[in-house]
C-alpha atoms as a PDB file:
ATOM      1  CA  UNK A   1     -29.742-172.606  -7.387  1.00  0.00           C
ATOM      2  CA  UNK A   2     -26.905-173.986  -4.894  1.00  0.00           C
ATOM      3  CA  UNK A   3     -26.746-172.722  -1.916  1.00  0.00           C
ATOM      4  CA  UNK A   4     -24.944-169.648  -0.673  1.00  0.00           C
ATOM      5  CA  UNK A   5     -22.138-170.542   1.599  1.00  0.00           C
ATOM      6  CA  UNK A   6     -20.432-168.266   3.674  1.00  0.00           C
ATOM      7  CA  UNK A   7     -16.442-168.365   4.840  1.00  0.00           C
ATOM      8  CA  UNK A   8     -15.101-168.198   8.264  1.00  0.00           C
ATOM      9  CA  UNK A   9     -11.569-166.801   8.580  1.00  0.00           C
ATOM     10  CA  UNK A  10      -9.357-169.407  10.313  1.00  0.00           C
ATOM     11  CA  UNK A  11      -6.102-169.605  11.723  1.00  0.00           C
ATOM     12  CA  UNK A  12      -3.212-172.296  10.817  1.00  0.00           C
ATOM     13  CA  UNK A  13      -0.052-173.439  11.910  1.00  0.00           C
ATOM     14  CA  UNK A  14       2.241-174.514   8.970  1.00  0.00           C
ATOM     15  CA  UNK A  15       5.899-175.870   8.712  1.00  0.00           C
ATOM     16  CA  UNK A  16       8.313-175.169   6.187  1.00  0.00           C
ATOM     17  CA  UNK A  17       9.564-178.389   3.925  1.00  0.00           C
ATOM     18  CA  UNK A  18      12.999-177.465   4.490  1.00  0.00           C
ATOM     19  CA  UNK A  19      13.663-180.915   5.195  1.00  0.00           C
ATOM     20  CA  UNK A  20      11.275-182.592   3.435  1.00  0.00           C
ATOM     21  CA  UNK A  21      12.100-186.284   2.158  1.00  0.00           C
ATOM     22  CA  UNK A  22      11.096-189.715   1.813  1.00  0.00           C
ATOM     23  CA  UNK A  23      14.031-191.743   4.441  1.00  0.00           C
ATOM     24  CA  UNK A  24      11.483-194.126   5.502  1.00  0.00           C
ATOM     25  CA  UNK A  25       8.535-196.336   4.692  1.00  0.00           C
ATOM     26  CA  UNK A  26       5.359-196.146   7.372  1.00  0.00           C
ATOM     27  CA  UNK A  27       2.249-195.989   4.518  1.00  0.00           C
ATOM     28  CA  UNK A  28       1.514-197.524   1.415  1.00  0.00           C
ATOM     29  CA  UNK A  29       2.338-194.141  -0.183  1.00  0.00           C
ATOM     30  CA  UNK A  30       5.822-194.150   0.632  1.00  0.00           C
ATOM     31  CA  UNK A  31       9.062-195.589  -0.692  1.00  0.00           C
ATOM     32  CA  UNK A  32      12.558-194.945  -0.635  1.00  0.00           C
ATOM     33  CA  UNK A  33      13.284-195.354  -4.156  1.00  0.00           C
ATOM     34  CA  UNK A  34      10.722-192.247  -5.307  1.00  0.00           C
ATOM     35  CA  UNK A  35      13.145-188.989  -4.949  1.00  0.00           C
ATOM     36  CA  UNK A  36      11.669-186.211  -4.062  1.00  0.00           C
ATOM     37  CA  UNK A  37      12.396-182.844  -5.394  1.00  0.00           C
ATOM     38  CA  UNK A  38      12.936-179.907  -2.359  1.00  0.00           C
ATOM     39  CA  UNK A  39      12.596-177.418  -4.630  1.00  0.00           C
ATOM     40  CA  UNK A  40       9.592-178.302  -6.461  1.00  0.00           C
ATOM     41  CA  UNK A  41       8.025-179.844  -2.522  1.00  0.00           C
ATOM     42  CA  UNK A  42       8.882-175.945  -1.299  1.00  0.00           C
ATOM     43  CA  UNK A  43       7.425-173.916  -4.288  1.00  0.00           C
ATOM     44  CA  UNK A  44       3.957-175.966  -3.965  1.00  0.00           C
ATOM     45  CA  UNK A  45       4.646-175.648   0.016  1.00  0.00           C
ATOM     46  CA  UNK A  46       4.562-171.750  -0.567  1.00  0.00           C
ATOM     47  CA  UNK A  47       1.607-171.283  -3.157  1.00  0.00           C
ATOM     48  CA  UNK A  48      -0.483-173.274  -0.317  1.00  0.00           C
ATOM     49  CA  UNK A  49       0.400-170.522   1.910  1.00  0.00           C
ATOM     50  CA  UNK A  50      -0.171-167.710   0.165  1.00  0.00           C
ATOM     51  CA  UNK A  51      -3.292-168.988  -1.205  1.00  0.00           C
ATOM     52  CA  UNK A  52      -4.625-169.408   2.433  1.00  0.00           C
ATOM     53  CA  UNK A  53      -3.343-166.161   3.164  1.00  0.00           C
ATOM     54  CA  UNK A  54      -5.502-164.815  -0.431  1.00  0.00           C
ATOM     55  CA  UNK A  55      -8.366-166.122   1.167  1.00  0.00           C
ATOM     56  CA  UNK A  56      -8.368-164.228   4.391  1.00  0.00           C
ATOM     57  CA  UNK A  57      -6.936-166.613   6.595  1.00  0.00           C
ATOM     58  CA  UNK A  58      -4.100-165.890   9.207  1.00  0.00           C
ATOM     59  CA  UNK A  59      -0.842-168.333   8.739  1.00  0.00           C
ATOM     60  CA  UNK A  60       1.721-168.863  11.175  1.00  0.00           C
ATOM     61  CA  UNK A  61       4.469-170.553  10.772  1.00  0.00           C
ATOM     62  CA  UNK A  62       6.904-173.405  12.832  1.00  0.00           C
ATOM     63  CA  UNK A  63      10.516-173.605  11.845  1.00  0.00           C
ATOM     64  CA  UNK A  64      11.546-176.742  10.590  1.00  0.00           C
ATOM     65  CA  UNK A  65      14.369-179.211  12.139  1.00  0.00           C
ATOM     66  CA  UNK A  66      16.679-181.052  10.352  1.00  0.00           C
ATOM     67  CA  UNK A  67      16.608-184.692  10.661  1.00  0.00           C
ATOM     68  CA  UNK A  68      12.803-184.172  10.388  1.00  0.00           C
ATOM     69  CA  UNK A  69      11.500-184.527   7.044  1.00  0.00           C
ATOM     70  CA  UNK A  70       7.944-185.534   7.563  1.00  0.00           C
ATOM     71  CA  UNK A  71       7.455-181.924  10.194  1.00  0.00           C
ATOM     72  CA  UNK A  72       5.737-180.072   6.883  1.00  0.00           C
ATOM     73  CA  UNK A  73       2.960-182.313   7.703  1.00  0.00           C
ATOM     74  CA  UNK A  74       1.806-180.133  10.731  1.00  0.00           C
ATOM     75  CA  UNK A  75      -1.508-181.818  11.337  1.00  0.00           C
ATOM     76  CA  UNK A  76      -0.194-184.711  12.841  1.00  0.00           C
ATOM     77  CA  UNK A  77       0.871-182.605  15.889  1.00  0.00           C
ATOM     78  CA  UNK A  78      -1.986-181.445  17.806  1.00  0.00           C
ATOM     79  CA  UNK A  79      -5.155-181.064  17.963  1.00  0.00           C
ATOM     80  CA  UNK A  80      -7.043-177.147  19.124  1.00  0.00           C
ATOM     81  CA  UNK A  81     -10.160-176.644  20.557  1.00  0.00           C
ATOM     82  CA  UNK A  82     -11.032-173.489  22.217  1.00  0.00           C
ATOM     83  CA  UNK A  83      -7.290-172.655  23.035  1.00  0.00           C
ATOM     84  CA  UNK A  84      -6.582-175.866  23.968  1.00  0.00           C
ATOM     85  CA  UNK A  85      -4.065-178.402  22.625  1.00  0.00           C
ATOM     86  CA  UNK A  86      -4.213-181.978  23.394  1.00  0.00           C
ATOM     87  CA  UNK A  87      -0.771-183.234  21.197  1.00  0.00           C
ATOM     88  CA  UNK A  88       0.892-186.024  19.915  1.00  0.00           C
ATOM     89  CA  UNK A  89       2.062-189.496  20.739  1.00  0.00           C
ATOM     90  CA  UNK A  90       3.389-190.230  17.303  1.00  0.00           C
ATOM     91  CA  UNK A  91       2.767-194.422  16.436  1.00  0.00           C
ATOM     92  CA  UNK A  92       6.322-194.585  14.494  1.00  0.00           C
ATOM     93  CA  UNK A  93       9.723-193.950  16.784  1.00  0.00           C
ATOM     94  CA  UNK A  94      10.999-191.857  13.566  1.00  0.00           C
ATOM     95  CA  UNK A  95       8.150-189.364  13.848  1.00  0.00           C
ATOM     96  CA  UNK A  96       8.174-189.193  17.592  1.00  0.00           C
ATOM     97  CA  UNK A  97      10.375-185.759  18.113  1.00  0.00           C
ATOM     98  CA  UNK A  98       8.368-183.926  15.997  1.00  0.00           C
ATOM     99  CA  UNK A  99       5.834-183.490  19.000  1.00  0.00           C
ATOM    100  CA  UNK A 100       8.726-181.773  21.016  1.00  0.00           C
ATOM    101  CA  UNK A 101       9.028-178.524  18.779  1.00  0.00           C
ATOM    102  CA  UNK A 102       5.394-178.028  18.172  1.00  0.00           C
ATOM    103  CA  UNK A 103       4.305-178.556  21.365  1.00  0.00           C
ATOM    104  CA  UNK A 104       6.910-175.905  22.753  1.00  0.00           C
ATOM    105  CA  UNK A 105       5.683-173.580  19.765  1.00  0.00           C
ATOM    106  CA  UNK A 106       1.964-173.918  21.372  1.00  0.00           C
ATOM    107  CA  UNK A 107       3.280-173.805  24.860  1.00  0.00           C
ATOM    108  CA  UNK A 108       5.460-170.084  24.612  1.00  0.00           C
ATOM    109  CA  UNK A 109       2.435-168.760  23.038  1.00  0.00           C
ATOM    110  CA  UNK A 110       0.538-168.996  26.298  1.00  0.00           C
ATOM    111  CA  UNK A 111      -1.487-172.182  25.293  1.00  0.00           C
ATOM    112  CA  UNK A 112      -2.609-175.200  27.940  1.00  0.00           C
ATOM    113  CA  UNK A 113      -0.618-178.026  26.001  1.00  0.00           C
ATOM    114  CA  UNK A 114      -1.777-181.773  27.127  1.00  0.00           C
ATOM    115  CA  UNK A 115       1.071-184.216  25.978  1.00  0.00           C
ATOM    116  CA  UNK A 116      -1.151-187.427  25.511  1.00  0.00           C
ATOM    117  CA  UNK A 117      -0.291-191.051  27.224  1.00  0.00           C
ATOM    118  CA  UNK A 118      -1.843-193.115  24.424  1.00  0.00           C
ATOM    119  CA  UNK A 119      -0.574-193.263  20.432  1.00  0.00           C
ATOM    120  CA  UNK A 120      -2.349-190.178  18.595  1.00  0.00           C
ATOM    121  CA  UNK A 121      -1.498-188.405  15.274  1.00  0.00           C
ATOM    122  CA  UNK A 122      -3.366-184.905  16.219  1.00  0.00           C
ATOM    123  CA  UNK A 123      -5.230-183.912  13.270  1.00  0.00           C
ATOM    124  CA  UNK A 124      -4.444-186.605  11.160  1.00  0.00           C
ATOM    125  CA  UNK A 125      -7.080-188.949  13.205  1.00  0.00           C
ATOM    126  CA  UNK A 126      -8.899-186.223  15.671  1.00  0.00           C
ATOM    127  CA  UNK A 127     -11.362-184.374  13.277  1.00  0.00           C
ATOM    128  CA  UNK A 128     -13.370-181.614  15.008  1.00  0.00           C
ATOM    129  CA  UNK A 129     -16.974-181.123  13.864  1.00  0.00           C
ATOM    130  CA  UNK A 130     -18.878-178.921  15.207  1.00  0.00           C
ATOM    131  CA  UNK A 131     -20.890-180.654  18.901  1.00  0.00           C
ATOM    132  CA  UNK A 132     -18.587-183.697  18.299  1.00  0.00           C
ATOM    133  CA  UNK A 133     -15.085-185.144  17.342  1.00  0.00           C
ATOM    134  CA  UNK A 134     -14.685-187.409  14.727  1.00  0.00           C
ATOM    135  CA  UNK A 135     -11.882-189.944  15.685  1.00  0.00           C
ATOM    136  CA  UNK A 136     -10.367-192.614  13.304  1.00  0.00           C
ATOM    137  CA  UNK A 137      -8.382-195.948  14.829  1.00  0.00           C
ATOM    138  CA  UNK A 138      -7.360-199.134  13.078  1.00  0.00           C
ATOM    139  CA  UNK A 139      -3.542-197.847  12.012  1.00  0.00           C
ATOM    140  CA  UNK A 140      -2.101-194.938  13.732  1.00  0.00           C
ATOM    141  CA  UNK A 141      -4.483-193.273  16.740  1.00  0.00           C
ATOM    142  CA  UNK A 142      -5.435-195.840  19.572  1.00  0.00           C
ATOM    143  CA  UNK A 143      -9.421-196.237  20.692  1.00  0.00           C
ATOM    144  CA  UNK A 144      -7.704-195.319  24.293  1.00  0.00           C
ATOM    145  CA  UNK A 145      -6.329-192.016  23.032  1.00  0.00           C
ATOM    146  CA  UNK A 146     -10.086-190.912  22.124  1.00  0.00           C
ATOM    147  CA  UNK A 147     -10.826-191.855  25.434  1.00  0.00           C
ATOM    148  CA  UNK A 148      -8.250-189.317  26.650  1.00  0.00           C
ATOM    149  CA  UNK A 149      -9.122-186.478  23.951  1.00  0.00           C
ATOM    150  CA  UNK A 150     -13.263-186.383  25.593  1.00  0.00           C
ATOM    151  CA  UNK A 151     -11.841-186.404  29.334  1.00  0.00           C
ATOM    152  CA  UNK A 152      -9.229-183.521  28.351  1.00  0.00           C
ATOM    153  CA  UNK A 153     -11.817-181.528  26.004  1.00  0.00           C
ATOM    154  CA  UNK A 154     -15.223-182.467  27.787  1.00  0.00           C
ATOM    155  CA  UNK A 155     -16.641-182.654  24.073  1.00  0.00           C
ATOM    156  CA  UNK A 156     -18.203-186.350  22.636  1.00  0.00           C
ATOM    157  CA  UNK A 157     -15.977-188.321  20.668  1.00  0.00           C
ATOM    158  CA  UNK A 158     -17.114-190.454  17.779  1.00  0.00           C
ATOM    159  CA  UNK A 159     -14.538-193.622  16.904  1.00  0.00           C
ATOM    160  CA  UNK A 160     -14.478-194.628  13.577  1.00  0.00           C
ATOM    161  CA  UNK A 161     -12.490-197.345  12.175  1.00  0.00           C
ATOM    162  CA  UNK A 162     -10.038-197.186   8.863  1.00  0.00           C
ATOM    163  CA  UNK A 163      -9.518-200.473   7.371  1.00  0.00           C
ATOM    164  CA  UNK A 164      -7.751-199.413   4.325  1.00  0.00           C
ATOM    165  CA  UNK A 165      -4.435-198.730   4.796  1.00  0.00           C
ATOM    166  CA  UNK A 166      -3.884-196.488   1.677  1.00  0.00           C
ATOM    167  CA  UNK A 167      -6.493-194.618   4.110  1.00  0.00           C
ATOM    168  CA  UNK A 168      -4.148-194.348   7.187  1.00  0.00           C
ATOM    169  CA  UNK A 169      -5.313-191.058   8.936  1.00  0.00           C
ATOM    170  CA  UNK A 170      -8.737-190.249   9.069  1.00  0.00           C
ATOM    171  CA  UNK A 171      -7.800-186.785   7.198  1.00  0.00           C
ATOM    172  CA  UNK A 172      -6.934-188.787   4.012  1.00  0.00           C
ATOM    173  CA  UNK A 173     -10.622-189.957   3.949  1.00  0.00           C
ATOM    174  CA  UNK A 174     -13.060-187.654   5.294  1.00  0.00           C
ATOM    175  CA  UNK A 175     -12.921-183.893   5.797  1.00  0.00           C
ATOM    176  CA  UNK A 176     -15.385-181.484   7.473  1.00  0.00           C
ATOM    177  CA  UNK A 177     -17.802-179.213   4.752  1.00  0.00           C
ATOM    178  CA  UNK A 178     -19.138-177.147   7.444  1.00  0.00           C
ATOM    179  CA  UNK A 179     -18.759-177.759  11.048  1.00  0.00           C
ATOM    180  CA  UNK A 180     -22.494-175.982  11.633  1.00  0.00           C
ATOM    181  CA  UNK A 181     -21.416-172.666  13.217  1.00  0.00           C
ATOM    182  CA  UNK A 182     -20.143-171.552   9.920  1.00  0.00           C
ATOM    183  CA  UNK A 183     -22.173-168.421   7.950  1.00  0.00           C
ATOM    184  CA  UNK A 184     -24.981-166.178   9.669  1.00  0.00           C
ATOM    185  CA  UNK A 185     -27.484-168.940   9.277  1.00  0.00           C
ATOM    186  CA  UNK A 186     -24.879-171.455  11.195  1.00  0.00           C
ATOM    187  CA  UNK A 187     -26.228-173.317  14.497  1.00  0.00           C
ATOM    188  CA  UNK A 188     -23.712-173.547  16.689  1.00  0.00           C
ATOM    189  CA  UNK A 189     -25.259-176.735  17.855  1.00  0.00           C
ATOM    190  CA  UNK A 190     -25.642-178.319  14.287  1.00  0.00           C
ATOM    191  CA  UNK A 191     -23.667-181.342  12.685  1.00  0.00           C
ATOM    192  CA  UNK A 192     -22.898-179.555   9.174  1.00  0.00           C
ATOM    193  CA  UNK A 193     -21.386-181.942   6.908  1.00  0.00           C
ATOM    194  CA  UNK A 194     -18.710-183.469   5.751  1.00  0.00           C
ATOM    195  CA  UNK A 195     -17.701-185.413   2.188  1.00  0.00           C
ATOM    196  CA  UNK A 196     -16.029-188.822   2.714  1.00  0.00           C
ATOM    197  CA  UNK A 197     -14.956-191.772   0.909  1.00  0.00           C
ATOM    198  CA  UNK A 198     -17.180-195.108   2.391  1.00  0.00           C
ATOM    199  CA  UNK A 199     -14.287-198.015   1.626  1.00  0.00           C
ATOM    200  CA  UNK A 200     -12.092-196.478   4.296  1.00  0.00           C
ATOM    201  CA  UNK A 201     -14.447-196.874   6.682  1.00  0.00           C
ATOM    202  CA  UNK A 202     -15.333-200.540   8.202  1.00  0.00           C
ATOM    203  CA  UNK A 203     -19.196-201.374   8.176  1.00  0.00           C
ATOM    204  CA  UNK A 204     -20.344-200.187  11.639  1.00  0.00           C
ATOM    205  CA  UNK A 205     -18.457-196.880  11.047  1.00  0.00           C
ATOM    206  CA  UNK A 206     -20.075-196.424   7.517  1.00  0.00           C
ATOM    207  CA  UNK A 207     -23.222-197.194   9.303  1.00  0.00           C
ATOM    208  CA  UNK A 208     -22.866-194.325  12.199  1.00  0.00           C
ATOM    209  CA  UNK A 209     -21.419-192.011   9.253  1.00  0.00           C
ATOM    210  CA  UNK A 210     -24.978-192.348   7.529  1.00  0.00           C
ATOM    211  CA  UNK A 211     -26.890-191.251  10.616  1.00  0.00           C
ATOM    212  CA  UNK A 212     -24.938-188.452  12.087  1.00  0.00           C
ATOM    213  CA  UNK A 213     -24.173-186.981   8.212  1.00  0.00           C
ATOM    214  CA  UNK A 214     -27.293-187.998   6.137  1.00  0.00           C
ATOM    215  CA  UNK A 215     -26.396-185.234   3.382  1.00  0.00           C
ATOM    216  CA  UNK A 216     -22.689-186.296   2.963  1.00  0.00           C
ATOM    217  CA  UNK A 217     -21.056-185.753   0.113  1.00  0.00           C
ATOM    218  CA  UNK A 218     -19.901-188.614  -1.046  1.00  0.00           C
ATOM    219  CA  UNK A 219     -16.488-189.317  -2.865  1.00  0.00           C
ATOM    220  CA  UNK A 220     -15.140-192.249  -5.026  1.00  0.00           C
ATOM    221  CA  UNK A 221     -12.010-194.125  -4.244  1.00  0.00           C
ATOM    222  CA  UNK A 222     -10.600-192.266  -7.295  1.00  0.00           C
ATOM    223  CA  UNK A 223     -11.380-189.249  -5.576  1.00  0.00           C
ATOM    224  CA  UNK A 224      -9.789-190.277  -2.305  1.00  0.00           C
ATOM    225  CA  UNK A 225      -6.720-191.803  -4.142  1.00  0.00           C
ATOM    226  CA  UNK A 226      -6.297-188.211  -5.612  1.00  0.00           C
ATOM    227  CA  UNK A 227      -6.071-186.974  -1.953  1.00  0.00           C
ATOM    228  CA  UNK A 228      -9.080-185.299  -2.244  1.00  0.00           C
ATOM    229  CA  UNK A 229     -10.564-186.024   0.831  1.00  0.00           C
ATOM    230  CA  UNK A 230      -7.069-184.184   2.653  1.00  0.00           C
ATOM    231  CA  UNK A 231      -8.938-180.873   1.445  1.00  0.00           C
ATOM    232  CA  UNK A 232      -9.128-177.994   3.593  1.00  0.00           C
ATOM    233  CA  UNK A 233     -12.644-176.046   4.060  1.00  0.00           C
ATOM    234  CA  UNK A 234     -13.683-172.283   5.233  1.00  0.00           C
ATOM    235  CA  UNK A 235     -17.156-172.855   4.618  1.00  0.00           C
ATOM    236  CA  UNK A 236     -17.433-171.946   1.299  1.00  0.00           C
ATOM    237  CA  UNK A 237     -13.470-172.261  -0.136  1.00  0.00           C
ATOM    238  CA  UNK A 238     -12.612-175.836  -0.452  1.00  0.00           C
ATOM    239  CA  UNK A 239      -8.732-176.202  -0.774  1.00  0.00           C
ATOM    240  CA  UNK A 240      -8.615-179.468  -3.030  1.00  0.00           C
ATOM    241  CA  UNK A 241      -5.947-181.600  -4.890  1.00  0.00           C
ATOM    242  CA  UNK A 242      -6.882-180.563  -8.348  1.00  0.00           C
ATOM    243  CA  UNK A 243      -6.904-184.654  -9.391  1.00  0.00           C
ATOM    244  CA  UNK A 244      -9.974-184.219  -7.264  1.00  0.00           C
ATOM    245  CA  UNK A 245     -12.023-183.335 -10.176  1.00  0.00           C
ATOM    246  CA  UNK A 246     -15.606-185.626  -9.662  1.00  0.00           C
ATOM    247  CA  UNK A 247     -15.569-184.351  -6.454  1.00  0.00           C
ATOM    248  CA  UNK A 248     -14.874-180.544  -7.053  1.00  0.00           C
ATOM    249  CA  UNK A 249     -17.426-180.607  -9.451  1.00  0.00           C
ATOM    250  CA  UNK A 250     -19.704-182.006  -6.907  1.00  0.00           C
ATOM    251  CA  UNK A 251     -19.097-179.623  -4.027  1.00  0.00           C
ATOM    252  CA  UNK A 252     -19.499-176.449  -6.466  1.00  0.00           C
ATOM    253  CA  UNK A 253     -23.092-177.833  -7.598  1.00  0.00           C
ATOM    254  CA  UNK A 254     -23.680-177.490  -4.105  1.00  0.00           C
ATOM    255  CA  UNK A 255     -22.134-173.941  -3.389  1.00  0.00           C
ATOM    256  CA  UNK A 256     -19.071-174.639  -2.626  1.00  0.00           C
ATOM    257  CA  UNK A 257     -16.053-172.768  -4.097  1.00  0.00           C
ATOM    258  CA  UNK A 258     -13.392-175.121  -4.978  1.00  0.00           C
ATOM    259  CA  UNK A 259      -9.667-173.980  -4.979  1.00  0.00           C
ATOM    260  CA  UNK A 260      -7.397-176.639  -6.304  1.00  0.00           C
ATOM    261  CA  UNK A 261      -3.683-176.179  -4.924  1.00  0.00           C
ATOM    262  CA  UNK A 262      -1.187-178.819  -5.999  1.00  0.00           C
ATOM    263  CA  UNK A 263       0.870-180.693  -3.778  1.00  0.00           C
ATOM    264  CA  UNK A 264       1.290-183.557  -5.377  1.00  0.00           C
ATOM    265  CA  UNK A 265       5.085-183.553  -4.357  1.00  0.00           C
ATOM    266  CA  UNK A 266       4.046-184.488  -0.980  1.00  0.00           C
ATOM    267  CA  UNK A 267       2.103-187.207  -2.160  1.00  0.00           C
ATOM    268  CA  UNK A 268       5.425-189.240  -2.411  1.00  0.00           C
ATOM    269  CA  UNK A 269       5.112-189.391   1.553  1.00  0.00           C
ATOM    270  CA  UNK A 270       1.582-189.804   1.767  1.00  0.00           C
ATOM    271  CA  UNK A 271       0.336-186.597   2.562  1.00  0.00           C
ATOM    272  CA  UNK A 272      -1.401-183.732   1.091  1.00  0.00           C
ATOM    273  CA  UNK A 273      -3.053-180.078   1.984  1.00  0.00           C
ATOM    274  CA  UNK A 274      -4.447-181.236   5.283  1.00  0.00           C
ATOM    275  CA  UNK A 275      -1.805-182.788   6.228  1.00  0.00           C
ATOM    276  CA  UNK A 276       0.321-179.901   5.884  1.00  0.00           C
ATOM    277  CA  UNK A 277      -2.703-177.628   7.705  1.00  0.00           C
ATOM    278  CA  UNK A 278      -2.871-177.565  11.710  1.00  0.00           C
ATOM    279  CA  UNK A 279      -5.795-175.159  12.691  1.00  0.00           C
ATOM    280  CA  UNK A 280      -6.005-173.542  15.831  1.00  0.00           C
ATOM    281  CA  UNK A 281      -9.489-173.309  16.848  1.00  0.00           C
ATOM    282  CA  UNK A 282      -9.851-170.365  19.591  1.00  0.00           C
ATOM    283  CA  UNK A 283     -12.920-169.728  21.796  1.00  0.00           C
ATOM    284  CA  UNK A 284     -15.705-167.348  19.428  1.00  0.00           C
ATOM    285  CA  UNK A 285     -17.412-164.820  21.206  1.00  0.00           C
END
């Protein structure tokens, strides 16, 4: 019998697609010549938030700007750990004002906000796992600015290296399962797991992925190319592309309950359900 798995309620920070377009080219993913529909990009915007909300979890959103079309992606702005933000240093000069309304979102909510010195894409590359960070490098996220995310936390931070580029952002090729505090038989202390795609990863990083996460699940490029690795988890819920399907069918052998929301609108621009997902992660009692 699979495993019983147990949600956690979480909390996320989401931005409308008001402005949501393609104007630019900065990943594989994206070209100017794909159109992308608003209306279509907003309605598959909206079922992601109420299925979040469905599920128990608390959404707040951030008002969108115009002139910034890639703000819907809300995980590239910070990352939260107990309370505290540490936020972005965007690599591309056309995503760099994004940081300036999220930040001040975070900030007159009473939050310690850290504006970081080095290149770093929040979420997209800073992956919080339970003891640990998981940080990816090698497009967007410099090695220094994982440097400055373990002096401003105080919490270890594993670099890994993307050598795809299809793979840009860490969150397009690895997600976190479980971060081991999750369900009444969660150890604080524990690794939990993750599911990850190996051919994003260069060899030492695939290497230190097999020894910190020895029950991974592992996912296929087809599964990855889906965007099924920019899934969203609760500890049982897994918020998946639905092109995901080898890898859904994987995760709910092992107790997981996967809940495939399209967004395949935002694909056009590279991104996906993570993308689109900033968590704040608050102290627990």
């Amino acid at each position: 019998m699979p495993e019983s798995r147990v949600p956690r309620r979480r909390r996320f920070v989401v931005c409308e697609p008001r402005h949501f377009a393609v104007q630019y080219a900065i990943n594989p993913w994206m070209s100017t010549d794909r159109p992308v529909d608003v209306v279509r990009a907003l309605d598959q915007w909206q079922a992601l938030v109420d299925t979040y909300r469905a599920h128990g979890h608390t959404v707040d959103p951030v008002g969108p700007l115009p002139g910034l079309p890639d703000m819907v992606f809300a995980a590239n702005c910070a990352v939260v750990v107990e309370g505290r933000v540490f936020g972005s240093l965007f690599h591309a000069p056309e995503r760099r004002p994004e940081s300036v309304p999220f930040e001040a979102w975070f900030k007159t909510r009473g939050f310690e906000v850290h504006h970081p010195e080095s290149v770093c894409e929040g979420e997209g590359d800073l992956v919080p796992a339970g003891r640990w960070i998981l940080a990816g490098t090698g497009f967007r996220t410099t090695r220094e600015a994982h440097r400055e995310v373990q002096e401003f936390f105080g919490v270890p931070v594993i670099s890994l290296t993307l050598v795809d580029p299809y793979f840009y952002h860490l969150d397009t090729a690895l997600f976190v399962l479980d971060d081991g505090g999750d369900g009444d038989a969660g150890d604080a202390g524990a690794a939990g797991n993750i599911a990850y795609y190996p051919g994003a990863f260069s060899p030492g990083s695939r290497e230190v992925l097999e020894r910190l996460y020895p029950d991974a699940v592992i996912a296929t490029r087809e599964d990855a190319m889906a965007f099924g690795l920019n899934s969203v988890s609760d500890g049982r819920h897994v918020f998946i592309a639905p092109g995901a399907r080898a890898l859904a069918g994987r995760l709910a052998g092992l107790g997981y309950v996967p809940v495939p929301v399209d967004l395949s609108e935002f694909h056009k621009a590279g991104g996906g359900i993570k993308c689109c997902t900033q968590e704040i992660r608050e102290t627990r009692s």
